[in-house]
Protein backbone atom coordinates (compact mmCIF):
# COMPACT_ATOMS: atom_id res chain seq x y z
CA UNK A 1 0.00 0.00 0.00
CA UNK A 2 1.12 3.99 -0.86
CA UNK A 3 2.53 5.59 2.11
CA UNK A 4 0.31 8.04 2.10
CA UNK A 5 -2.52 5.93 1.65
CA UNK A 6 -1.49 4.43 4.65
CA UNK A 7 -0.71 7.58 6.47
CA UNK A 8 -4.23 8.48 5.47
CA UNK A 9 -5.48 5.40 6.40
CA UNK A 10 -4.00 5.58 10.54
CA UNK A 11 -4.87 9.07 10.57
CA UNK A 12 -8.77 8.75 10.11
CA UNK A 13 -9.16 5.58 12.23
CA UNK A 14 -7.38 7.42 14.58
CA UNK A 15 -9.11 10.20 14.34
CA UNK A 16 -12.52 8.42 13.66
CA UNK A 17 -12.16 5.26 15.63
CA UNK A 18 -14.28 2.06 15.20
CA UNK A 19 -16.22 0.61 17.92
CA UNK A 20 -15.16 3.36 19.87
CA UNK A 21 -17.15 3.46 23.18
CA UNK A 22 -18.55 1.31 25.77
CA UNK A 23 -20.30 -2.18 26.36
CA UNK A 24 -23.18 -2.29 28.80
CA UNK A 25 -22.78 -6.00 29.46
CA UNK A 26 -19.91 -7.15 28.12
CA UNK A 27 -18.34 -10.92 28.53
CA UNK A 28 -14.58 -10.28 29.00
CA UNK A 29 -12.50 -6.47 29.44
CA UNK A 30 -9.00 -5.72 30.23
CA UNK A 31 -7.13 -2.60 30.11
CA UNK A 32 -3.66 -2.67 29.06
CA UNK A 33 -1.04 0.31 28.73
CA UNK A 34 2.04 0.92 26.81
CA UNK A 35 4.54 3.34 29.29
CA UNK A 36 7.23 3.19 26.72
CA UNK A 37 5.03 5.48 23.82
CA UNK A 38 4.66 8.79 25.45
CA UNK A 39 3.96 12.21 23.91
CA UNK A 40 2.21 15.53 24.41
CA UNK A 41 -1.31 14.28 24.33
CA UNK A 42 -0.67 11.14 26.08
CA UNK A 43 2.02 11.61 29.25
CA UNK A 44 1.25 8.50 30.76
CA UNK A 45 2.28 6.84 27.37
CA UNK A 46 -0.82 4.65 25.44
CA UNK A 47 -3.96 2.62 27.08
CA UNK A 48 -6.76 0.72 25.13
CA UNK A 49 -9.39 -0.58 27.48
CA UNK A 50 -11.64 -3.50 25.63
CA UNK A 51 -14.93 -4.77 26.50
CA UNK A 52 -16.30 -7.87 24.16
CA UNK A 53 -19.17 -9.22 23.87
CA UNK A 54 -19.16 -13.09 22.63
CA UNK A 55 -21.45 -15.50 20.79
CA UNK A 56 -23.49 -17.81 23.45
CA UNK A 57 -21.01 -20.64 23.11
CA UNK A 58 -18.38 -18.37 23.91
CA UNK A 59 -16.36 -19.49 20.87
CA UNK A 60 -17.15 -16.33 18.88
CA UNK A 61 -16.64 -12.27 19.02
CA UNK A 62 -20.36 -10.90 18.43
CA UNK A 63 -19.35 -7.06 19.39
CA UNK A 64 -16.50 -5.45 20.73
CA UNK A 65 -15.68 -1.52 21.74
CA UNK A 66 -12.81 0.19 23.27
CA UNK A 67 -11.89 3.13 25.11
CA UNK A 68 -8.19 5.24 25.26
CA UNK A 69 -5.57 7.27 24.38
CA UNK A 70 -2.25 7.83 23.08
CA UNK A 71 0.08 7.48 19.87
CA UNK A 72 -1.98 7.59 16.23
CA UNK A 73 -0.65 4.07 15.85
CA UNK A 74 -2.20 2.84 19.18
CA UNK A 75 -5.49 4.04 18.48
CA UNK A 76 -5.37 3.41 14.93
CA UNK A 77 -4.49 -0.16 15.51
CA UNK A 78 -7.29 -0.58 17.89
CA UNK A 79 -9.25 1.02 15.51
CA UNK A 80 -8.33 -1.06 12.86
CA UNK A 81 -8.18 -4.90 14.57
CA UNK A 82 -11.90 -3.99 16.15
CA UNK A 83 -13.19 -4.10 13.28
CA UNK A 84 -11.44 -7.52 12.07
CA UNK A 85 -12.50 -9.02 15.82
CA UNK A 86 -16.33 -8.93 14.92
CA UNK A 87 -17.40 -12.33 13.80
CA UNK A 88 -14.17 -13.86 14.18
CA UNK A 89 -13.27 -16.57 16.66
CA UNK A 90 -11.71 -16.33 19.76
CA UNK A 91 -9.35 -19.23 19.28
CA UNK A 92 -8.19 -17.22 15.66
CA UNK A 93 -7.82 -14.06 17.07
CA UNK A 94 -5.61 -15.38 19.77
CA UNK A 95 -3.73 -16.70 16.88
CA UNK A 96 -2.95 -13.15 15.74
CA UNK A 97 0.82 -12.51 15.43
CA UNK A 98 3.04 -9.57 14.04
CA UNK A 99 2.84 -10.22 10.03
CA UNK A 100 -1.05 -10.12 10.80
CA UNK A 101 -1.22 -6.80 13.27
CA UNK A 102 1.42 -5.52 9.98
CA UNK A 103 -0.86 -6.33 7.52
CA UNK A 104 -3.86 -4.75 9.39
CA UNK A 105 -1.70 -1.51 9.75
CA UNK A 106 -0.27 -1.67 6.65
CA UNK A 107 3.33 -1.18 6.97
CA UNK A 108 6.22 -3.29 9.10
CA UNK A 109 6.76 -2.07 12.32
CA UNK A 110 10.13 -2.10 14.45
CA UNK A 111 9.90 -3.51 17.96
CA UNK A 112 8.62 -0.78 19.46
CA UNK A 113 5.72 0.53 16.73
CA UNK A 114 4.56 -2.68 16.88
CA UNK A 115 3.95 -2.70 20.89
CA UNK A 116 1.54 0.32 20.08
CA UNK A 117 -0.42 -0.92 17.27
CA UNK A 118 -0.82 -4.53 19.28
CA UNK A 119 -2.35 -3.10 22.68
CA UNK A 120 -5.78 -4.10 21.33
CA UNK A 121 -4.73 -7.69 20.52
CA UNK A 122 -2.66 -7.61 24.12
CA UNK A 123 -6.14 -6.43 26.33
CA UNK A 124 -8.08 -9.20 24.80
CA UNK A 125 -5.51 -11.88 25.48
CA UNK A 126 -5.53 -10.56 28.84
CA UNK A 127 -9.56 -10.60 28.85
CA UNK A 128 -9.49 -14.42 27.58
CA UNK A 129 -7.39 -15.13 30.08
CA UNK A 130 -8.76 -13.26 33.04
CA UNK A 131 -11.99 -15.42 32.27
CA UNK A 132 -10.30 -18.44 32.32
């Protein structure tokens, strides 16, 4: 994909997130943070708090939101894998590794990009878990 395309891309889900918001009953949540990214509109570096809601056998994502702040890439990211989460199963998106997060993003991503634009992926690993 163009660089600017992509640039483009980050910079409205970012701006415009996707299943932005809250859950009223959701199944599993976790809030996860990323010290390391920190900048003038996030101090604290980035968070992504997730609430999902999943099919009744438990085995499926029916609707998921989040909540946060921080880098364009964190938010974008979240953005971006939210909307890939809906209808997908658990046990596939737990599966999710770097070439896929790169893919969703649309660029490679050193070490520490790619610790941003996972935080979504990382909070519902953490949810699964917690549930467990």
């Amino acid at each position: 994909m163009d660089d600017k395309l992509v640039e483009e891309m980050l910079r409205d889900h970012s701006r415009n997130p996707r299943h932005y918001g809250e859950l009223n009953s959701p199944d599993v949540e976790a809030e996860v943070t990323n010290p390391q990214c920190v900048g003038p509109t996030h101090p604290d570096g980035d968070r992504v708090s997730l609430q999902v809601t999943l099919s009744d056998d438990g085995n499926t994502v029916k609707n998921v939101r989040f909540t946060g702040d921080g880098c364009t890439l964190s938010q974008a990211g979240a953005s971006l894998l939210s909307e890939q989460m809906v209808g997908t199963a658990v046990s596939e998106i737990l599966g999710w590794d770097n070439e896929y997060i790169e893919a969703c993003v649309g660029m490679e991503l050193i070490p520490s990009r790619l610790q941003c634009a996972e935080l979504l992926i990382s909070a519902f690993r953490q949810a699964v878990e917690n549930q467990q």
